[in-house]
C-alpha atoms as a PDB file:
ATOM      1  CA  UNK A   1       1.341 -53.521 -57.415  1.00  0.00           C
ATOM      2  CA  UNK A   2       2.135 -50.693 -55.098  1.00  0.00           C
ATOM      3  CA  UNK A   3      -0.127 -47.570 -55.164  1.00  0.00           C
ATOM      4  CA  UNK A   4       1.441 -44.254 -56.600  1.00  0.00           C
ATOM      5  CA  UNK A   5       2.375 -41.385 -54.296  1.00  0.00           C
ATOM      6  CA  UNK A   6       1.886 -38.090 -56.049  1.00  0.00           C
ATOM      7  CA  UNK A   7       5.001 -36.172 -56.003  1.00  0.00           C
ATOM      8  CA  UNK A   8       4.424 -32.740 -57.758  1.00  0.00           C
ATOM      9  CA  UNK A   9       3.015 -31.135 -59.533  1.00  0.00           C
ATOM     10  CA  UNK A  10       3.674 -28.530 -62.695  1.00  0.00           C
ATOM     11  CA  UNK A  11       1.895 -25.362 -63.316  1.00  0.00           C
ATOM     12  CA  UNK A  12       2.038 -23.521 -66.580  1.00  0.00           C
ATOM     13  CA  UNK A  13       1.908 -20.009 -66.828  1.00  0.00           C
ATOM     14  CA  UNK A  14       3.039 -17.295 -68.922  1.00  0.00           C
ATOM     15  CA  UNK A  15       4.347 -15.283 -65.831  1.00  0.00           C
ATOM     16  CA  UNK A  16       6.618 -17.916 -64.196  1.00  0.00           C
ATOM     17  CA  UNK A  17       8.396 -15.388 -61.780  1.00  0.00           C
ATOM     18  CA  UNK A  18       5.151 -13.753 -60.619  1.00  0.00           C
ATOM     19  CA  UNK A  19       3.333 -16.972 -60.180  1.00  0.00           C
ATOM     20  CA  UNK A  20       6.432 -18.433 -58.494  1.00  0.00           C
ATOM     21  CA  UNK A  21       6.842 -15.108 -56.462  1.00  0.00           C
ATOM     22  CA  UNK A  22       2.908 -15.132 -55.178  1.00  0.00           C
ATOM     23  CA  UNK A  23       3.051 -19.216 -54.268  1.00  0.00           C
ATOM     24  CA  UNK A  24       6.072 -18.370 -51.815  1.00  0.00           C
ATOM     25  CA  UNK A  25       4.712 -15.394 -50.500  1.00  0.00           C
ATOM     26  CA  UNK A  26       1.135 -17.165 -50.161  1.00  0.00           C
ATOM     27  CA  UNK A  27       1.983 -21.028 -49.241  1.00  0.00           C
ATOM     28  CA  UNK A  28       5.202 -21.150 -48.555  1.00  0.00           C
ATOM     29  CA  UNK A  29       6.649 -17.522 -46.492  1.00  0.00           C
ATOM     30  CA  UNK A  30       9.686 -19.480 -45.181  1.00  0.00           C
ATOM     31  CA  UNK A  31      10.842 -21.552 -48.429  1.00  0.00           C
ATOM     32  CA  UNK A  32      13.802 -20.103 -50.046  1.00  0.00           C
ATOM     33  CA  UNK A  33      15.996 -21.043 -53.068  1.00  0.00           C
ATOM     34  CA  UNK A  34      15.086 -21.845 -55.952  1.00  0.00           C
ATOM     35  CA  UNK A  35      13.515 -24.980 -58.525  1.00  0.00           C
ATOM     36  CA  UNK A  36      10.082 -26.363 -57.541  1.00  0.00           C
ATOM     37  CA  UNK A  37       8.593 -24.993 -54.101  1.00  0.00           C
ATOM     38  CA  UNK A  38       8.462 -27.671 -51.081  1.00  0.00           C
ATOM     39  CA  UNK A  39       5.003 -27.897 -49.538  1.00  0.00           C
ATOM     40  CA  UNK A  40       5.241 -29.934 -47.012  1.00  0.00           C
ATOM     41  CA  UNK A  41       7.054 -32.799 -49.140  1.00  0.00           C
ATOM     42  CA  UNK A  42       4.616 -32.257 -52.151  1.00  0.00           C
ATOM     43  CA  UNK A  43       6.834 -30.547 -54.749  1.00  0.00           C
ATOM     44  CA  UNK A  44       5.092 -27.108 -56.955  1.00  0.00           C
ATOM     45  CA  UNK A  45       7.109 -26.520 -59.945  1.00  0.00           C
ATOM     46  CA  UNK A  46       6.066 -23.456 -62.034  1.00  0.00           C
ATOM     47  CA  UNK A  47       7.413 -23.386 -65.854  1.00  0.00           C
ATOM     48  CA  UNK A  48       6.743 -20.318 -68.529  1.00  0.00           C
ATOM     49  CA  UNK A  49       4.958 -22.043 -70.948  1.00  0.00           C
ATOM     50  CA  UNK A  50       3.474 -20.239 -74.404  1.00  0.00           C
ATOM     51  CA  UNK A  51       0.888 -23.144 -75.073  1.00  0.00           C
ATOM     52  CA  UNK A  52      -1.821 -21.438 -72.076  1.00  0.00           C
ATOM     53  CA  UNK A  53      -3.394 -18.984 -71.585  1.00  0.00           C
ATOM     54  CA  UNK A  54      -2.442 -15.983 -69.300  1.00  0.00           C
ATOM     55  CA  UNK A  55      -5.818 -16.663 -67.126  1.00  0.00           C
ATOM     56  CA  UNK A  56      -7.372 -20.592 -67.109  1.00  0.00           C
ATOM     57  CA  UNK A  57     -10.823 -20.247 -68.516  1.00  0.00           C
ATOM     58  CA  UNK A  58     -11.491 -23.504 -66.370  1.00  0.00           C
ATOM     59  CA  UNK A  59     -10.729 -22.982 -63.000  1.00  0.00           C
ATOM     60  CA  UNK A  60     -12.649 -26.127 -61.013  1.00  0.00           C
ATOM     61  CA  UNK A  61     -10.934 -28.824 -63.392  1.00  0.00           C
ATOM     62  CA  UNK A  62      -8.481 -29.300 -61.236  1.00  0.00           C
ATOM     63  CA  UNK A  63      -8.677 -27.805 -57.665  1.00  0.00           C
ATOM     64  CA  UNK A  64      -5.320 -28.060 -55.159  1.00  0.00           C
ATOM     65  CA  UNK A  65      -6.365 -29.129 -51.647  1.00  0.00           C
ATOM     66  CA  UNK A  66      -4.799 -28.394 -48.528  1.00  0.00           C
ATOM     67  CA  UNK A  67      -5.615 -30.437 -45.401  1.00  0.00           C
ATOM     68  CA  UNK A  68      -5.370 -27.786 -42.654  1.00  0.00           C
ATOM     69  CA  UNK A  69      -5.921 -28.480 -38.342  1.00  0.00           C
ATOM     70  CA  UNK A  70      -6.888 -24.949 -37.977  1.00  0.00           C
ATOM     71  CA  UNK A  71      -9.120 -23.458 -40.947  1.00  0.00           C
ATOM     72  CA  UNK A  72      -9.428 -20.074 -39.070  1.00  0.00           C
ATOM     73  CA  UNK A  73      -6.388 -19.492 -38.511  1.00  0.00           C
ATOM     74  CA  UNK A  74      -5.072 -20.124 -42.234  1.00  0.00           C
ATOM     75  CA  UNK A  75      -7.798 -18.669 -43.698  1.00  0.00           C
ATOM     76  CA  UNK A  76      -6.569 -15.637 -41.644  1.00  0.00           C
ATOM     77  CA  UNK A  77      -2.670 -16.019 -43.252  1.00  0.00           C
ATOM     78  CA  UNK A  78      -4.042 -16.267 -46.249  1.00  0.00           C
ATOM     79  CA  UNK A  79      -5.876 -13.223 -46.173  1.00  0.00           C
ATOM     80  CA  UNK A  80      -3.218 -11.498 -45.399  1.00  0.00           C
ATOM     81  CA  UNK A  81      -1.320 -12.512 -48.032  1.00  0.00           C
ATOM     82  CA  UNK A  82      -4.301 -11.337 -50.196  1.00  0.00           C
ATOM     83  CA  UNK A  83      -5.806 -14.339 -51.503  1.00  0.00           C
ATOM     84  CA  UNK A  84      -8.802 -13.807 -53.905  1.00  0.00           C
ATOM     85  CA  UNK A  85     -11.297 -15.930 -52.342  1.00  0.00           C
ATOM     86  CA  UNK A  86     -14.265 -17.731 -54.213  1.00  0.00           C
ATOM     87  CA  UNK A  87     -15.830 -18.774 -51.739  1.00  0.00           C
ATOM     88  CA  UNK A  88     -16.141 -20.306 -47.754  1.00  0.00           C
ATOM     89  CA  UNK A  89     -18.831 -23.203 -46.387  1.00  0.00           C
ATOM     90  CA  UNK A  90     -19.168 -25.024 -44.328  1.00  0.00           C
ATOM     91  CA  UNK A  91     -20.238 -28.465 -45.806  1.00  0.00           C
ATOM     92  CA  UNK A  92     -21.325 -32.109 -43.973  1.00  0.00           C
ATOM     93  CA  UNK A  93     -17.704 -33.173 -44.032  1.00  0.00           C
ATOM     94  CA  UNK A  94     -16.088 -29.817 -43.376  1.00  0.00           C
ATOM     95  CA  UNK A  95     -15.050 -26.652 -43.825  1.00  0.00           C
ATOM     96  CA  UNK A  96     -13.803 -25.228 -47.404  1.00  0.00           C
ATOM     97  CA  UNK A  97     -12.112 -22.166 -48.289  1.00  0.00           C
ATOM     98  CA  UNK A  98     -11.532 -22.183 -52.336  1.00  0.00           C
ATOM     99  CA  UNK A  99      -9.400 -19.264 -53.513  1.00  0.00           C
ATOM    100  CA  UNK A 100      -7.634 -18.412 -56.773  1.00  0.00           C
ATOM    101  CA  UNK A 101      -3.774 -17.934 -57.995  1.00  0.00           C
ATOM    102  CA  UNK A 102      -3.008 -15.102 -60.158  1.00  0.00           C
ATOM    103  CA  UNK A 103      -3.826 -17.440 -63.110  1.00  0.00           C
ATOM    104  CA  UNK A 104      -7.086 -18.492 -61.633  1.00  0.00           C
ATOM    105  CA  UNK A 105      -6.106 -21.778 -60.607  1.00  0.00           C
ATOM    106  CA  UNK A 106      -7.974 -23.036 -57.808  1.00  0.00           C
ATOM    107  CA  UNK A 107      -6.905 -24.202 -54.713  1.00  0.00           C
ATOM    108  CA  UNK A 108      -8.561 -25.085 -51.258  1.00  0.00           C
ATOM    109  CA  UNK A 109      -8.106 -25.324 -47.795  1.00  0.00           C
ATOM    110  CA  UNK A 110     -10.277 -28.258 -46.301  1.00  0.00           C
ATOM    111  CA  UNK A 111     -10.513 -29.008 -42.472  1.00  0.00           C
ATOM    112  CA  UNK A 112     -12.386 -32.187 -42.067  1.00  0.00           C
ATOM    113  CA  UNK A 113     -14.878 -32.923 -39.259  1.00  0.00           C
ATOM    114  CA  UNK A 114     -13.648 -35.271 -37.257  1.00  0.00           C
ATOM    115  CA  UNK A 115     -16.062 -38.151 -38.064  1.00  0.00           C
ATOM    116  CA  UNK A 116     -16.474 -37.285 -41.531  1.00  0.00           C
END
Protein backbone atom coordinates (compact mmCIF):
# COMPACT_ATOMS: atom_id res chain seq x y z
CA UNK A 1 0.00 0.00 0.00
CA UNK A 2 1.47 3.34 -0.81
CA UNK A 3 1.95 5.89 2.04
CA UNK A 4 -0.37 9.08 2.00
CA UNK A 5 1.03 12.48 1.08
CA UNK A 6 -0.75 15.19 2.99
CA UNK A 7 -2.17 17.64 0.67
CA UNK A 8 -3.93 20.46 2.70
CA UNK A 9 -5.17 21.37 5.02
CA UNK A 10 -8.61 23.34 6.23
CA UNK A 11 -8.84 25.91 8.86
CA UNK A 12 -12.08 27.03 10.38
CA UNK A 13 -12.66 30.33 11.49
CA UNK A 14 -15.33 32.72 11.92
CA UNK A 15 -13.26 35.54 10.15
CA UNK A 16 -12.37 33.79 6.85
CA UNK A 17 -11.17 37.05 5.04
CA UNK A 18 -9.01 38.23 7.96
CA UNK A 19 -7.52 34.88 8.61
CA UNK A 20 -7.05 34.43 4.84
CA UNK A 21 -5.74 38.11 4.60
CA UNK A 22 -3.01 37.59 7.67
CA UNK A 23 -1.77 33.89 6.16
CA UNK A 24 -0.83 35.79 2.79
CA UNK A 25 0.57 38.65 4.31
CA UNK A 26 2.50 36.33 6.94
CA UNK A 27 3.44 32.98 4.85
CA UNK A 28 2.81 33.62 1.69
CA UNK A 29 3.69 37.81 0.58
CA UNK A 30 3.91 36.78 -3.12
CA UNK A 31 0.73 34.35 -3.52
CA UNK A 32 -2.08 35.98 -5.23
CA UNK A 33 -5.60 34.88 -6.35
CA UNK A 34 -7.77 33.34 -4.71
CA UNK A 35 -9.13 29.50 -3.19
CA UNK A 36 -6.71 27.72 -0.81
CA UNK A 37 -3.15 29.45 -0.36
CA UNK A 38 -0.04 27.48 -2.01
CA UNK A 39 2.77 26.91 0.48
CA UNK A 40 5.21 25.52 -1.16
CA UNK A 41 2.88 22.69 -2.76
CA UNK A 42 1.04 22.12 0.65
CA UNK A 43 -2.40 23.65 0.03
CA UNK A 44 -4.11 26.16 3.26
CA UNK A 45 -7.70 26.50 2.68
CA UNK A 46 -9.55 28.81 5.15
CA UNK A 47 -13.57 28.35 5.33
CA UNK A 48 -16.09 30.61 7.68
CA UNK A 49 -17.39 28.12 9.70
CA UNK A 50 -20.15 28.85 12.74
CA UNK A 51 -19.40 25.43 14.55
CA UNK A 52 -15.80 27.16 16.34
CA UNK A 53 -15.01 29.31 18.21
CA UNK A 54 -13.65 32.84 17.31
CA UNK A 55 -10.25 31.99 19.39
CA UNK A 56 -9.17 27.92 19.76
CA UNK A 57 -9.12 27.30 23.45
CA UNK A 58 -6.53 24.48 22.45
CA UNK A 59 -3.82 25.82 20.69
CA UNK A 60 -0.89 22.84 20.89
CA UNK A 61 -3.42 20.10 19.51
CA UNK A 62 -2.38 20.56 16.41
CA UNK A 63 0.78 22.69 15.70
CA UNK A 64 1.76 23.61 11.72
CA UNK A 65 5.50 23.10 11.12
CA UNK A 66 7.63 24.75 8.79
CA UNK A 67 11.04 23.27 7.88
CA UNK A 68 13.14 26.43 7.35
CA UNK A 69 17.36 26.54 6.13
CA UNK A 70 17.67 29.82 7.77
CA UNK A 71 15.68 30.21 11.22
CA UNK A 72 17.12 33.78 11.70
CA UNK A 73 16.36 35.04 8.92
CA UNK A 74 12.52 33.93 8.91
CA UNK A 75 12.10 34.49 12.25
CA UNK A 76 13.13 38.06 11.19
CA UNK A 77 10.17 38.12 8.17
CA UNK A 78 8.01 37.00 10.41
CA UNK A 79 8.46 39.58 12.82
CA UNK A 80 7.91 41.91 10.60
CA UNK A 81 4.87 40.76 9.58
CA UNK A 82 3.95 40.87 13.33
CA UNK A 83 3.70 37.43 14.38
CA UNK A 84 2.64 36.87 18.06
CA UNK A 85 5.30 34.67 19.19
CA UNK A 86 4.98 31.98 22.07
CA UNK A 87 7.97 31.19 22.32
CA UNK A 88 11.90 30.48 20.77
CA UNK A 89 14.55 27.46 21.95
CA UNK A 90 16.77 26.07 21.05
CA UNK A 91 16.24 22.26 21.65
CA UNK A 92 18.76 18.93 21.03
CA UNK A 93 17.40 18.60 17.53
CA UNK A 94 16.97 22.26 16.71
CA UNK A 95 15.78 25.41 16.75
CA UNK A 96 11.86 26.28 17.28
CA UNK A 97 10.03 29.36 16.87
CA UNK A 98 6.12 28.63 17.79
CA UNK A 99 3.86 31.60 17.05
CA UNK A 100 0.10 32.08 16.86
CA UNK A 101 -2.60 33.04 13.95
CA UNK A 102 -5.20 35.46 14.77
CA UNK A 103 -7.30 32.45 15.96
CA UNK A 104 -4.54 31.12 18.09
CA UNK A 105 -3.61 28.36 15.99
CA UNK A 106 -0.18 27.37 16.34
CA UNK A 107 2.35 27.09 13.98
CA UNK A 108 6.26 26.64 14.00
CA UNK A 109 9.26 27.21 12.29
CA UNK A 110 11.82 24.28 12.94
CA UNK A 111 15.48 24.30 11.59
CA UNK A 112 16.96 20.97 12.31
CA UNK A 113 20.59 20.36 13.35
CA UNK A 114 22.20 18.76 10.92
CA UNK A 115 22.75 15.37 12.64
CA UNK A 116 19.66 15.40 14.47
Amino acid sequence: MTTLKPGSILLGTTRPAELRAWYVKTLAPEFTGEGAIDLGGFLLAIDGRDDVEAKNNEPGRTIVNFHVDDFDAVEARLKAAGVEWISVADRPKGRFGTFADPDGNYLQIIEWKKDA
